[in-house]
Every structure is written in structure tokens, then in C-alpha cells.
PDB file of N, CA and C in Angstrom:
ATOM      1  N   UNK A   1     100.633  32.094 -65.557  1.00  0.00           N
ATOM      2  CA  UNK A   1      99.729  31.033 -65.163  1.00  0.00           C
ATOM      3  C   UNK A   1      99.337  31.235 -63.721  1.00  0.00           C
ATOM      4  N   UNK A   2      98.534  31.082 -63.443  1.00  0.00           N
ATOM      5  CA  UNK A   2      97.713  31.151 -61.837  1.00  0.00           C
ATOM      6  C   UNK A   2      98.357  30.136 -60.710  1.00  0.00           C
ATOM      7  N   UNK A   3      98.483  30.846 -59.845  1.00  0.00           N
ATOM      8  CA  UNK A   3      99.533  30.357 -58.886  1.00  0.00           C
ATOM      9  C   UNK A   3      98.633  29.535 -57.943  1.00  0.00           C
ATOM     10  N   UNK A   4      96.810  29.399 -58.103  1.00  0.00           N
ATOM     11  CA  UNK A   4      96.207  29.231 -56.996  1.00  0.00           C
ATOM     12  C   UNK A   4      96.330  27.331 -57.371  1.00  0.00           C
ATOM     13  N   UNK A   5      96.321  26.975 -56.024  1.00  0.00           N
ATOM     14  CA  UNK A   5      96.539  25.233 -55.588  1.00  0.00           C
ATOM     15  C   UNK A   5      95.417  24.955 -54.783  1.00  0.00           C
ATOM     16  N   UNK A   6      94.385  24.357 -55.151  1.00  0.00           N
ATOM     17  CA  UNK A   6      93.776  24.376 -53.830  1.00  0.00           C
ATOM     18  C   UNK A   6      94.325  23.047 -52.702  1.00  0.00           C
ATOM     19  N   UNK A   7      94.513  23.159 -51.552  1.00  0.00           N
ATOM     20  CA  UNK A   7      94.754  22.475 -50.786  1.00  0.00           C
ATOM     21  C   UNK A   7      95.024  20.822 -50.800  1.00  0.00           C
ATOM     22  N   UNK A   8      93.730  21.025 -51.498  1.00  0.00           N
ATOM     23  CA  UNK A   8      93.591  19.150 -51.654  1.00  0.00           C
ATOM     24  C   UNK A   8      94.611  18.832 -53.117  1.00  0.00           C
ATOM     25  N   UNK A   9      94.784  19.316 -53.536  1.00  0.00           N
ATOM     26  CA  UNK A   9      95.403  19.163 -54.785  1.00  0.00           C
ATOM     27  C   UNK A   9      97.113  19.123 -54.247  1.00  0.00           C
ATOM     28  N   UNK A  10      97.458  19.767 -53.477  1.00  0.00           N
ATOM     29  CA  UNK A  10      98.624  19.968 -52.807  1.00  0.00           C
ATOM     30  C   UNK A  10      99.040  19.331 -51.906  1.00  0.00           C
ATOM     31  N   UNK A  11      98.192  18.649 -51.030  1.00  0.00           N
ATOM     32  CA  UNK A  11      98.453  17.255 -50.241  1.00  0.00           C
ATOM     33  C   UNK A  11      98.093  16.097 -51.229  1.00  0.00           C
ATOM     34  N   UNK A  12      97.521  16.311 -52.203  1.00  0.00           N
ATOM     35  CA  UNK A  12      97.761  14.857 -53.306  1.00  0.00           C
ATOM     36  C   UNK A  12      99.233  14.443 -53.710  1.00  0.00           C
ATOM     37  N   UNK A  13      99.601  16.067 -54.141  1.00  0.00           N
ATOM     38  CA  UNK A  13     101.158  15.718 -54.672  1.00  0.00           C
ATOM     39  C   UNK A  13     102.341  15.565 -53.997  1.00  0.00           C
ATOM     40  N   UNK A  14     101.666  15.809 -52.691  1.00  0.00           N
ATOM     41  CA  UNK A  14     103.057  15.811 -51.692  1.00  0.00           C
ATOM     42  C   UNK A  14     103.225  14.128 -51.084  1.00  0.00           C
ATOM     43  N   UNK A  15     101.801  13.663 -51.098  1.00  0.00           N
ATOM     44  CA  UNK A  15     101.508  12.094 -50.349  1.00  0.00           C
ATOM     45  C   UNK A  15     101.708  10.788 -51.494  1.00  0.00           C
ATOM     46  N   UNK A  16     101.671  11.542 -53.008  1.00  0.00           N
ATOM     47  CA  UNK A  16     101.687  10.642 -54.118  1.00  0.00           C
ATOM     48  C   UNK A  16     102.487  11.519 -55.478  1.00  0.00           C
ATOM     49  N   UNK A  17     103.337  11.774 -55.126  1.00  0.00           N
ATOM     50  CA  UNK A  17     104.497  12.255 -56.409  1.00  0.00           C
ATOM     51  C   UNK A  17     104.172  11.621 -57.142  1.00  0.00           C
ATOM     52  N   UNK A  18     104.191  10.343 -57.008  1.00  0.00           N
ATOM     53  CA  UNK A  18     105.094   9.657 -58.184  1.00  0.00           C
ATOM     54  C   UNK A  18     103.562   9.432 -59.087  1.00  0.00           C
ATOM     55  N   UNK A  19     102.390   9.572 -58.279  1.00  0.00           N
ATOM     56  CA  UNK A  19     101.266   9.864 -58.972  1.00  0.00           C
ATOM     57  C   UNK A  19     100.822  10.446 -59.794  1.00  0.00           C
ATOM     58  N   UNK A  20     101.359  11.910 -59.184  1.00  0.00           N
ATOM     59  CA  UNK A  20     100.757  13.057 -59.459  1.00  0.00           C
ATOM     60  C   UNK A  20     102.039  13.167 -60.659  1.00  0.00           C
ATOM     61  N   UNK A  21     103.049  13.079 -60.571  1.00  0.00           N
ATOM     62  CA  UNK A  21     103.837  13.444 -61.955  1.00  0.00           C
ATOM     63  C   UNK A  21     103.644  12.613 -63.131  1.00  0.00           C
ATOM     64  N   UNK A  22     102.653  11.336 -62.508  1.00  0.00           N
ATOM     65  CA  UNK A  22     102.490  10.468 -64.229  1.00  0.00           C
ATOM     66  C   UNK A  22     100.931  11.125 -64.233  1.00  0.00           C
ATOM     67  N   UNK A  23     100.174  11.888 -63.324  1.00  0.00           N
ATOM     68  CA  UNK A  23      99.184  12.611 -63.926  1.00  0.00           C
ATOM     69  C   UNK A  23      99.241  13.610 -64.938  1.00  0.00           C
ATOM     70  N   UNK A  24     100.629  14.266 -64.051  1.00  0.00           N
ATOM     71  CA  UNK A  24     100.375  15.597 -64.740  1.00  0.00           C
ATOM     72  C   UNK A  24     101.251  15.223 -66.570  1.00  0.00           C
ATOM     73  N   UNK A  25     101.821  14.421 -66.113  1.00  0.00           N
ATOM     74  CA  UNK A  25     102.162  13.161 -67.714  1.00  0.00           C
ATOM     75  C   UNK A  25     100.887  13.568 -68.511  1.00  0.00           C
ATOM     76  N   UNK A  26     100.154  12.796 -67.840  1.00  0.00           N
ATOM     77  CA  UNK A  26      99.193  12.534 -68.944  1.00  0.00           C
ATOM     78  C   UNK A  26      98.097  13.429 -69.401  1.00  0.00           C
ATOM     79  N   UNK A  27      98.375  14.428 -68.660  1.00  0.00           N
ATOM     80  CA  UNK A  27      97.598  15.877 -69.307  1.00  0.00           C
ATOM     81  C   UNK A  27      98.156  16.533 -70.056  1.00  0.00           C
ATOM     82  N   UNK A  28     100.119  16.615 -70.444  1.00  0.00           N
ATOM     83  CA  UNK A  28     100.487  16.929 -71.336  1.00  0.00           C
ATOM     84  C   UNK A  28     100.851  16.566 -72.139  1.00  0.00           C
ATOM     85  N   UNK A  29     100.367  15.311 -72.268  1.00  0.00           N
ATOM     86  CA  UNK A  29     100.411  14.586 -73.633  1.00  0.00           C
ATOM     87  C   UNK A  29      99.236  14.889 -74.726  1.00  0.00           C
ATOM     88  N   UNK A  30      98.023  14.888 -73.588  1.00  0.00           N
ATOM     89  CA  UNK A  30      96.573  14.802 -73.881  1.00  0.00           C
ATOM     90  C   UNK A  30      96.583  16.629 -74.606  1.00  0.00           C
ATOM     91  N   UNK A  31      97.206  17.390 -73.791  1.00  0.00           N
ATOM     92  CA  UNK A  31      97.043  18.830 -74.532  1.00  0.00           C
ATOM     93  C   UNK A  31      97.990  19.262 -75.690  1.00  0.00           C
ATOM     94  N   UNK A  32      98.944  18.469 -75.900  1.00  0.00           N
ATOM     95  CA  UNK A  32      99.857  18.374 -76.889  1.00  0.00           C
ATOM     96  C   UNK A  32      99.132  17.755 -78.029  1.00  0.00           C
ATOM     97  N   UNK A  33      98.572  17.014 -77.896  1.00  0.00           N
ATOM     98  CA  UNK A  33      97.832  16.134 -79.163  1.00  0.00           C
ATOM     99  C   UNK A  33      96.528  16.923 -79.312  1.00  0.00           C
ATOM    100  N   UNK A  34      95.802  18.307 -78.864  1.00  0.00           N
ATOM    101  CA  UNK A  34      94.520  18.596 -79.076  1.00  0.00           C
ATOM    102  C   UNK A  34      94.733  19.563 -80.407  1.00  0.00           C
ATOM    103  N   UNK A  35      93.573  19.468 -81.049  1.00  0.00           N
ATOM    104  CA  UNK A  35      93.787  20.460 -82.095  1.00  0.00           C
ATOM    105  C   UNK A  35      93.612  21.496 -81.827  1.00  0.00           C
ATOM    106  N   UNK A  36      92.959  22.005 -80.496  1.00  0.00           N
ATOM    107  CA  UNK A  36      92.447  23.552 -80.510  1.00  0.00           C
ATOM    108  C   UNK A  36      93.419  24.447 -79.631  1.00  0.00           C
ATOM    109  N   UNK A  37      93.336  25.161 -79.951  1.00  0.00           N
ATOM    110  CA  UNK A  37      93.822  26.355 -79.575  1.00  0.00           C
ATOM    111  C   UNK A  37      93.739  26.269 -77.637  1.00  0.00           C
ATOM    112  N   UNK A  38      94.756  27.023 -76.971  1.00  0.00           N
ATOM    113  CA  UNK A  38      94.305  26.533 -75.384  1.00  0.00           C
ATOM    114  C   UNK A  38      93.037  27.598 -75.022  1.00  0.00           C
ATOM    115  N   UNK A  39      92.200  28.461 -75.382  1.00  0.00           N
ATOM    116  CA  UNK A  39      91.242  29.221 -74.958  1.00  0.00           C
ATOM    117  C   UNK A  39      90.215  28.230 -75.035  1.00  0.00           C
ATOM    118  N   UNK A  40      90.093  27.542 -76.389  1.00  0.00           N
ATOM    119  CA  UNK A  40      89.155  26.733 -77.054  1.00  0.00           C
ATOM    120  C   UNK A  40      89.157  25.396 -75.566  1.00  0.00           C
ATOM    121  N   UNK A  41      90.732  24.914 -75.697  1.00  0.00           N
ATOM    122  CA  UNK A  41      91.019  23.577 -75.264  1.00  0.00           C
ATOM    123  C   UNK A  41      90.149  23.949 -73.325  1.00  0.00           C
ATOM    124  N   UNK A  42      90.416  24.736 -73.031  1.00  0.00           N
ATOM    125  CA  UNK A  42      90.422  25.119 -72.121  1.00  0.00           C
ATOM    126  C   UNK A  42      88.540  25.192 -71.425  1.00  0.00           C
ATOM    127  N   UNK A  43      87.745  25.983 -72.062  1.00  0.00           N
ATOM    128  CA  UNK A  43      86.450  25.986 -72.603  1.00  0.00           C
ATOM    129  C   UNK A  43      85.680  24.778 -72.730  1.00  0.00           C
ATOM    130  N   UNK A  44      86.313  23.756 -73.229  1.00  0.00           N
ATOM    131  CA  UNK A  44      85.855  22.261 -73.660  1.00  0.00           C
ATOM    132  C   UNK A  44      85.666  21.705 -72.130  1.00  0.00           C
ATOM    133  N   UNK A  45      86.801  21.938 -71.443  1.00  0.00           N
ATOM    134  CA  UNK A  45      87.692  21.313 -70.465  1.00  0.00           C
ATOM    135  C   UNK A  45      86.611  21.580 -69.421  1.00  0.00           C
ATOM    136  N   UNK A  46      86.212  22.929 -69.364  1.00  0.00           N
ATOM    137  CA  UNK A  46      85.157  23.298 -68.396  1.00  0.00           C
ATOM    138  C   UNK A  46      83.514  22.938 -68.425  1.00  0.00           C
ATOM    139  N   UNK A  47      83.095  22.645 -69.574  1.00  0.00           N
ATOM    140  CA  UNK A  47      82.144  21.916 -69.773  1.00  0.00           C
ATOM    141  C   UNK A  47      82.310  20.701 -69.462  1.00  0.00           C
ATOM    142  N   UNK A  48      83.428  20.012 -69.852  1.00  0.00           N
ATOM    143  CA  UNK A  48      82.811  19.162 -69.169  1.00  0.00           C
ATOM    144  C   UNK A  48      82.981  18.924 -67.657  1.00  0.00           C
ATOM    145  N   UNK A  49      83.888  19.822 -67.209  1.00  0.00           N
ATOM    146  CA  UNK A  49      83.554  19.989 -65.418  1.00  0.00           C
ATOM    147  C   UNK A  49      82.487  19.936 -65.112  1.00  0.00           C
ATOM    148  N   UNK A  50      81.667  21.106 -65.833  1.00  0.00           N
ATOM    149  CA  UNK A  50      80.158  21.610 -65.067  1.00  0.00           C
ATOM    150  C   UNK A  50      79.338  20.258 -65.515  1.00  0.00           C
ATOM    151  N   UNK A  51      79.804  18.901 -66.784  1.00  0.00           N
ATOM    152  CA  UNK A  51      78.344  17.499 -66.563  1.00  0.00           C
ATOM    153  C   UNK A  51      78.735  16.940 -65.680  1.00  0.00           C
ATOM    154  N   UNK A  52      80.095  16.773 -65.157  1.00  0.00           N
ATOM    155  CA  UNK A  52      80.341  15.841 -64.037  1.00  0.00           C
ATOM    156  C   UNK A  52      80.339  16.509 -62.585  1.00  0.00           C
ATOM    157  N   UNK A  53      79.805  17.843 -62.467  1.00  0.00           N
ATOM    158  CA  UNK A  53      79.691  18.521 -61.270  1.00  0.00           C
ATOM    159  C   UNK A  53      81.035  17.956 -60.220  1.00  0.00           C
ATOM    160  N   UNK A  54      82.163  18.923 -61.583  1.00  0.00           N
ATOM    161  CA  UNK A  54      83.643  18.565 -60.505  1.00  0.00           C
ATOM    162  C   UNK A  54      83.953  19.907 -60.292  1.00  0.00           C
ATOM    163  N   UNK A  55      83.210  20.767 -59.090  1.00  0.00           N
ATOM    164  CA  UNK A  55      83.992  22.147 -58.841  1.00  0.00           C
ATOM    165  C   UNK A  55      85.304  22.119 -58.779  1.00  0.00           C
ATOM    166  N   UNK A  56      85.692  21.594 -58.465  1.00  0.00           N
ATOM    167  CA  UNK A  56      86.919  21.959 -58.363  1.00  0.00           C
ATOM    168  C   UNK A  56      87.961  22.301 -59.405  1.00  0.00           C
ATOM    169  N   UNK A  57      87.296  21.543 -60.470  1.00  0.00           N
ATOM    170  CA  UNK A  57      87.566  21.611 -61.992  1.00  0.00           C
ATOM    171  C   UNK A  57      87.034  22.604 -62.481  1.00  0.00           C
ATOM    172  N   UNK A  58      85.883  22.677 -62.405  1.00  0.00           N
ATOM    173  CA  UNK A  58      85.131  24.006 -62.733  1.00  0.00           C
ATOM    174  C   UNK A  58      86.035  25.030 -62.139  1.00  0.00           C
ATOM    175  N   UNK A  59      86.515  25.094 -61.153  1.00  0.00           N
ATOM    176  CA  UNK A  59      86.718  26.469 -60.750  1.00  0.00           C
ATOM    177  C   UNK A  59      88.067  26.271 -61.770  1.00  0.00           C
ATOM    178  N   UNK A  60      89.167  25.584 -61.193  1.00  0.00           N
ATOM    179  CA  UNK A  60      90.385  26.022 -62.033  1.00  0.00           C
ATOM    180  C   UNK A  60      90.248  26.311 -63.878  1.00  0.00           C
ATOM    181  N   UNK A  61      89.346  25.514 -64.266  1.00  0.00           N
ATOM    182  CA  UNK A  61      89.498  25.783 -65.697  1.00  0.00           C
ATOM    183  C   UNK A  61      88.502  27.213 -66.224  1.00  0.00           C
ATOM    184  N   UNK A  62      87.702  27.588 -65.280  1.00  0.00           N
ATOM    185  CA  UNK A  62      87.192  29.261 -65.405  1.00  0.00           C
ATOM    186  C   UNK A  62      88.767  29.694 -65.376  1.00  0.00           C
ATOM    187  N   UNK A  63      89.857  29.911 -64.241  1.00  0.00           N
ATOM    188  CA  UNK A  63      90.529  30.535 -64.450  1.00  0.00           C
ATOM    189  C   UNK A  63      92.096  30.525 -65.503  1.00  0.00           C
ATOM    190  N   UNK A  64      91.635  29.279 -65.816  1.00  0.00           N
ATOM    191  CA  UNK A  64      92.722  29.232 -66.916  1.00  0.00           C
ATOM    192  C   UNK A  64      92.003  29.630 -68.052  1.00  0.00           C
ATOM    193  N   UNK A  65      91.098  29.289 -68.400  1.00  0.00           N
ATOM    194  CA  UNK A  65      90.474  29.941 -69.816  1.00  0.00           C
ATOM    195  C   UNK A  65      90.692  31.521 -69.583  1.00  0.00           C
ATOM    196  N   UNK A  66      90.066  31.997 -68.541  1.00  0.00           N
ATOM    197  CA  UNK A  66      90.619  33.446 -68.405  1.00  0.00           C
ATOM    198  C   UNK A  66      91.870  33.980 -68.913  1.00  0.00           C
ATOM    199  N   UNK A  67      92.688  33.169 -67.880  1.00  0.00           N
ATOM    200  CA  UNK A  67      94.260  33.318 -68.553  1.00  0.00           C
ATOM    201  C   UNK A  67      94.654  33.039 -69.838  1.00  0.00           C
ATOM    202  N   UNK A  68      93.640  32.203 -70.778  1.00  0.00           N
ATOM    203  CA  UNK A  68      93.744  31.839 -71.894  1.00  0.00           C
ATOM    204  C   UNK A  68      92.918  33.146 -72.768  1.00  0.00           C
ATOM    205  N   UNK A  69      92.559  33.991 -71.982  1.00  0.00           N
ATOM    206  CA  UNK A  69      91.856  34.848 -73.366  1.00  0.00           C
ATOM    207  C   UNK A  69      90.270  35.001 -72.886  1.00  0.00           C
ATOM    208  N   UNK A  70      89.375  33.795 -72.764  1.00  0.00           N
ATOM    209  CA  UNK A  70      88.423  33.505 -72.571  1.00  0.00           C
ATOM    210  C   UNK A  70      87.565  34.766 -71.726  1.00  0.00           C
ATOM    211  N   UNK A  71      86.097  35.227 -72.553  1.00  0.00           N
ATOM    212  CA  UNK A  71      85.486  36.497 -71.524  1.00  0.00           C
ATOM    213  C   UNK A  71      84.743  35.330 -70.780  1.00  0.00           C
ATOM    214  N   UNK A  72      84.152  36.186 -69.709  1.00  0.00           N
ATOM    215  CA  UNK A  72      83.499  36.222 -68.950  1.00  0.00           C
ATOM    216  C   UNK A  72      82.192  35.877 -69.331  1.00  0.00           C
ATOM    217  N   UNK A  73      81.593  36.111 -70.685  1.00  0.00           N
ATOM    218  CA  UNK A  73      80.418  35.900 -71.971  1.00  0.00           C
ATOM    219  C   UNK A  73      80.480  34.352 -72.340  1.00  0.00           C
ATOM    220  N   UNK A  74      81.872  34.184 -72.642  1.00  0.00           N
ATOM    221  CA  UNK A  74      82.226  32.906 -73.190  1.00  0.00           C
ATOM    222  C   UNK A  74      81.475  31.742 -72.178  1.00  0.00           C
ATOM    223  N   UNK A  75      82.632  31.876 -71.015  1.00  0.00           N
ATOM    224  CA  UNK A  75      82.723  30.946 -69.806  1.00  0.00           C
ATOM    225  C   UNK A  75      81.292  30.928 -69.321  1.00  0.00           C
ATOM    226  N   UNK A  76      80.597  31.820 -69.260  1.00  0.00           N
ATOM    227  CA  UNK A  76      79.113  31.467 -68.813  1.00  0.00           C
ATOM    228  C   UNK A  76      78.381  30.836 -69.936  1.00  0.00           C
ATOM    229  N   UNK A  77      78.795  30.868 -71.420  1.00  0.00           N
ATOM    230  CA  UNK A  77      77.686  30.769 -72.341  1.00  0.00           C
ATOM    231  C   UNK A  77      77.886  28.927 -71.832  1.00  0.00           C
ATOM    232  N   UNK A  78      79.388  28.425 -71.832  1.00  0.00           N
ATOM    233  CA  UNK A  78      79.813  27.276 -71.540  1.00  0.00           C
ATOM    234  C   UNK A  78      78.622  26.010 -70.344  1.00  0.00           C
ATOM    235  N   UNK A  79      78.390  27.291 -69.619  1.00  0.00           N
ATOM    236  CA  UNK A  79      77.719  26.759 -68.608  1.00  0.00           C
ATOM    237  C   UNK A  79      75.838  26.631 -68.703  1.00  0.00           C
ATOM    238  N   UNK A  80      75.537  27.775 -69.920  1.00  0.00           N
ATOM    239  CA  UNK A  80      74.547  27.602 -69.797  1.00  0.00           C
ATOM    240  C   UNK A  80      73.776  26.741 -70.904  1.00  0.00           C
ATOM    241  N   UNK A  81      74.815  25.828 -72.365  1.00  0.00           N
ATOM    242  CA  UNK A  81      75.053  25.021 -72.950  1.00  0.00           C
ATOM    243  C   UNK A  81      74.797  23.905 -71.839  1.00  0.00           C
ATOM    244  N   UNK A  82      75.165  24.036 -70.750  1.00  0.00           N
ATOM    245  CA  UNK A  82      75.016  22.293 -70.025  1.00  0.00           C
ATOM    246  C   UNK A  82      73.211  22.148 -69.502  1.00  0.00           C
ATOM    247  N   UNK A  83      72.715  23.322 -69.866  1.00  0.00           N
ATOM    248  CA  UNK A  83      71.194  23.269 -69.174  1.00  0.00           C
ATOM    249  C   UNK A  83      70.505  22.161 -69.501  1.00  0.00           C
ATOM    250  N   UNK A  84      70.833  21.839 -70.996  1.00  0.00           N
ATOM    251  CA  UNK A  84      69.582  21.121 -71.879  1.00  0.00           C
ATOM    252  C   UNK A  84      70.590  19.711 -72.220  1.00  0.00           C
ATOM    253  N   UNK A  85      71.741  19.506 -71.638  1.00  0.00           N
ATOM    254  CA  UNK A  85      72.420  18.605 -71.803  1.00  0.00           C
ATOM    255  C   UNK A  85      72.710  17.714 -70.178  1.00  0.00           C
ATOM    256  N   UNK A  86      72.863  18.505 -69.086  1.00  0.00           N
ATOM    257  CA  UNK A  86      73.386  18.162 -67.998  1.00  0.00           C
ATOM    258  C   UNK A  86      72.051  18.384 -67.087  1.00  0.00           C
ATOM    259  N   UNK A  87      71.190  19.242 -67.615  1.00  0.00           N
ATOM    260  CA  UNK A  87      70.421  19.746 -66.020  1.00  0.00           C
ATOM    261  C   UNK A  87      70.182  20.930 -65.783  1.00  0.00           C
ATOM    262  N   UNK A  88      69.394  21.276 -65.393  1.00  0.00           N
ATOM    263  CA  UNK A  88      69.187  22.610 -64.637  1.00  0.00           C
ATOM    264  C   UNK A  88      69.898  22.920 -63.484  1.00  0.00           C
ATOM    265  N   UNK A  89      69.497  22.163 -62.477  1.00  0.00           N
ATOM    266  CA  UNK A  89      70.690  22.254 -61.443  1.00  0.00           C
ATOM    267  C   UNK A  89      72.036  22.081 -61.778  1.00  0.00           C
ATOM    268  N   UNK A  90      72.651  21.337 -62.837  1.00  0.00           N
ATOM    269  CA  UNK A  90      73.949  20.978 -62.794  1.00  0.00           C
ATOM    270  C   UNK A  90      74.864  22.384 -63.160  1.00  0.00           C
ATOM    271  N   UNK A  91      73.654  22.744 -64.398  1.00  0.00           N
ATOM    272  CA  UNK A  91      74.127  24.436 -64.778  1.00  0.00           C
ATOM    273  C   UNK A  91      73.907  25.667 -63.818  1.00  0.00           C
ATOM    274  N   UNK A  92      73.167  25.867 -63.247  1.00  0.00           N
ATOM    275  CA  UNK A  92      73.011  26.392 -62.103  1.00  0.00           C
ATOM    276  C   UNK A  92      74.402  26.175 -61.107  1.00  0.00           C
ATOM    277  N   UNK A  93      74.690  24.732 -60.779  1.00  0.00           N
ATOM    278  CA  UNK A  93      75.771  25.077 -60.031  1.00  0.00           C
ATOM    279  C   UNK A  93      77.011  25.493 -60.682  1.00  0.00           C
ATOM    280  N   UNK A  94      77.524  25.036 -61.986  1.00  0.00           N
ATOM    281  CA  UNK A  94      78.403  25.228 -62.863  1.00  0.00           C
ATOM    282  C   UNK A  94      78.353  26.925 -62.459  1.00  0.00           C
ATOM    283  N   UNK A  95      77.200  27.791 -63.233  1.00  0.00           N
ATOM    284  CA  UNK A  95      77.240  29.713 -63.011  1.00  0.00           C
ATOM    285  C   UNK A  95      77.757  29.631 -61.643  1.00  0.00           C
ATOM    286  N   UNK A  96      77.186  29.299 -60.512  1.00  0.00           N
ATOM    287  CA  UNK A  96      77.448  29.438 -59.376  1.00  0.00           C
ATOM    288  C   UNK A  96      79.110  29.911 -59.443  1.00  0.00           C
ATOM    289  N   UNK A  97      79.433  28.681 -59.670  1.00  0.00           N
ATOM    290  CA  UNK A  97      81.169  28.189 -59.466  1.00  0.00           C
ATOM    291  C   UNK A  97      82.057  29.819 -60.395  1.00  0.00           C
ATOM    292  N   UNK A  98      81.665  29.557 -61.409  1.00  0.00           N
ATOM    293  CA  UNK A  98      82.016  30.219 -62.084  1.00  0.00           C
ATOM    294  C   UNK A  98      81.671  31.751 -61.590  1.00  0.00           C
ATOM    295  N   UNK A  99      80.489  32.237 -61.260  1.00  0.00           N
ATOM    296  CA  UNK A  99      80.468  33.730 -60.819  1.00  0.00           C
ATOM    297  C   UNK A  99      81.402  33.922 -59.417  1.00  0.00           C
ATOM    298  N   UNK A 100      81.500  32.982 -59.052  1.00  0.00           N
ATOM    299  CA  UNK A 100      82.694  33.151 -57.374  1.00  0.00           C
ATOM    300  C   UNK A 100      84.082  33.067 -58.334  1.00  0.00           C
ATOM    301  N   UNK A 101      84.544  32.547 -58.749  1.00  0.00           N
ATOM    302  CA  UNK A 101      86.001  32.720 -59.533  1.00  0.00           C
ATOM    303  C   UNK A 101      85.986  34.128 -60.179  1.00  0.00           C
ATOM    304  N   UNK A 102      85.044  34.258 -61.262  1.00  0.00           N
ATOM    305  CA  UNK A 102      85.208  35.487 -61.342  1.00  0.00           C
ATOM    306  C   UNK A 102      85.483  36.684 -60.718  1.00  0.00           C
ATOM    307  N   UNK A 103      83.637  36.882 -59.507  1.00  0.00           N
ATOM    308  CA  UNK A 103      84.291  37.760 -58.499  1.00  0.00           C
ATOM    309  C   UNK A 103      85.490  37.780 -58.341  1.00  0.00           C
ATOM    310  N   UNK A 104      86.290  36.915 -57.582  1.00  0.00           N
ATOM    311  CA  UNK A 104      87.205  36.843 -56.988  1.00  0.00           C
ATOM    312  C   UNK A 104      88.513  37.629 -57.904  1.00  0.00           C
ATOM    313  N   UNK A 105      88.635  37.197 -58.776  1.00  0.00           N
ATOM    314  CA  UNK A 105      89.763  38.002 -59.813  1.00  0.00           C
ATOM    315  C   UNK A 105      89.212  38.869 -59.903  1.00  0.00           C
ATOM    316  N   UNK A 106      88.198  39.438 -60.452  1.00  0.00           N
ATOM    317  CA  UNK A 106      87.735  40.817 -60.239  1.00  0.00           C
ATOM    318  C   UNK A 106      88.475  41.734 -58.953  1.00  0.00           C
ATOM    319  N   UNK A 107      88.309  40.800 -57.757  1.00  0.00           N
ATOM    320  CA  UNK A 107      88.471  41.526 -56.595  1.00  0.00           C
ATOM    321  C   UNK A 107      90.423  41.897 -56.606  1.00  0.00           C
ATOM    322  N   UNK A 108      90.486  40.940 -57.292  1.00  0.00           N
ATOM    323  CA  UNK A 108      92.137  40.571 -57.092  1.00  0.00           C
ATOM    324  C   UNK A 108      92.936  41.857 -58.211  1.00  0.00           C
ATOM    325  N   UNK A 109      92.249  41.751 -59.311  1.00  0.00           N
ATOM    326  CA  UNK A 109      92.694  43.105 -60.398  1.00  0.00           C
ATOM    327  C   UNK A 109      92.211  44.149 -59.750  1.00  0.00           C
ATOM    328  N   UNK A 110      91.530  44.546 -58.763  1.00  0.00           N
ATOM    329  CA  UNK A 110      91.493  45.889 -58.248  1.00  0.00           C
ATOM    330  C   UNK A 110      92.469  46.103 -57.126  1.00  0.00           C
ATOM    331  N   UNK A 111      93.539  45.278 -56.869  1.00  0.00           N
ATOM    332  CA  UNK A 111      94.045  45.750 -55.700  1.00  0.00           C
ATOM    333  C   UNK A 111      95.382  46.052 -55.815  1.00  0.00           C
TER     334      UNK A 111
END
């Protein structure tokens, strides 16, 4: 599993434990009860990042679907599904998000 935290996520859990552990509660309840598969679950997860234009979501769930299996084909088709649902811009920024995560592991498996 991907070790990356971004910052803000890491002063959430340090200032609100007791928060952040009935969050992270309730995401494994929520992924315990899904029917799909985690590539699938994962995929879902990122769409709907890219209607609510939550990079930050966007970015982590590009890289867990990755880790889940998910190409690079997939995760963009994800994003470009939000065109005619979310926006032009919204999908636009969604690829955005998503081609910088990529790069980035790209950059990271070559070294």
C-alpha cells in the first residue's frame, strides 16, 4: 500500500485521533460491505473525486487503484466519463490530477 500522507491529512490525525480513527471506522465498514472488487471499488471512488473536484482524493485514489491493478487507460477513461456528467473543466482538472500522480510513479519505478 502507498506510504504517501499528504501533510494535511497527517496534521488531521495527529490534532483529532479520536476523529480520524472513527473516520477511518467508517471507511472500513463502508469497503467491507461493497460488492466490488477493490480495483472496481477503488475506480468508483475516484469518480467521484473528480464531480466533487476533491484533489486530494483524486490524487490518492489514482494511486490506490494503481495499486489495485487499475491501468493508466482505465483511470483516465474514469475521468473522461465525468465530461458529460460533471463538466468540462471538472474533467479537465480530474486528467490534470491524475497525469501528475502518474508521472510521478512513473518517475518513482525508474529509480
Amino acid at each position: 500500500m502507498s506510504t504517501h500522507l499528504p501533510r494535511v491529512y497527517v496534521d488531521f490525525t495527529e490534532q483529532f485521533p479520536d476523529v480520524a480513527a472513527a473516520h477511518g471506522e467508517l471507511a472500513r465498514v463502508v469497503r467491507e460491505r461493497s460488492p466490488f472488487d477493490e480495483r472496481t471499488e477503488r475506480l468508483i471512488t475516484l469518480g467521484l473525486a473528480i464531480g466533487a473536484q476533491a484533489e486530494g482524493a483524486v490524487r490518492s485514489n489514482v494511486r490506490k487503484a494503481t495499486e489495485h491493478g487499475a491501468t493508466a487507460e482505465q483511470i483516465q477513461a474514469v475521468a473522461l466519463a465525468a465530461i458529460t456528467t460533471c463538466g468540462f473543466p471538472t474533467a479537465m482538472a480530474g486528467l490534470r490530477w491524475i497525469a501528475e500522480v502518474l508521472a510521478a510513479e512513473d518517475d518513482e519505478g525508474t529509480d
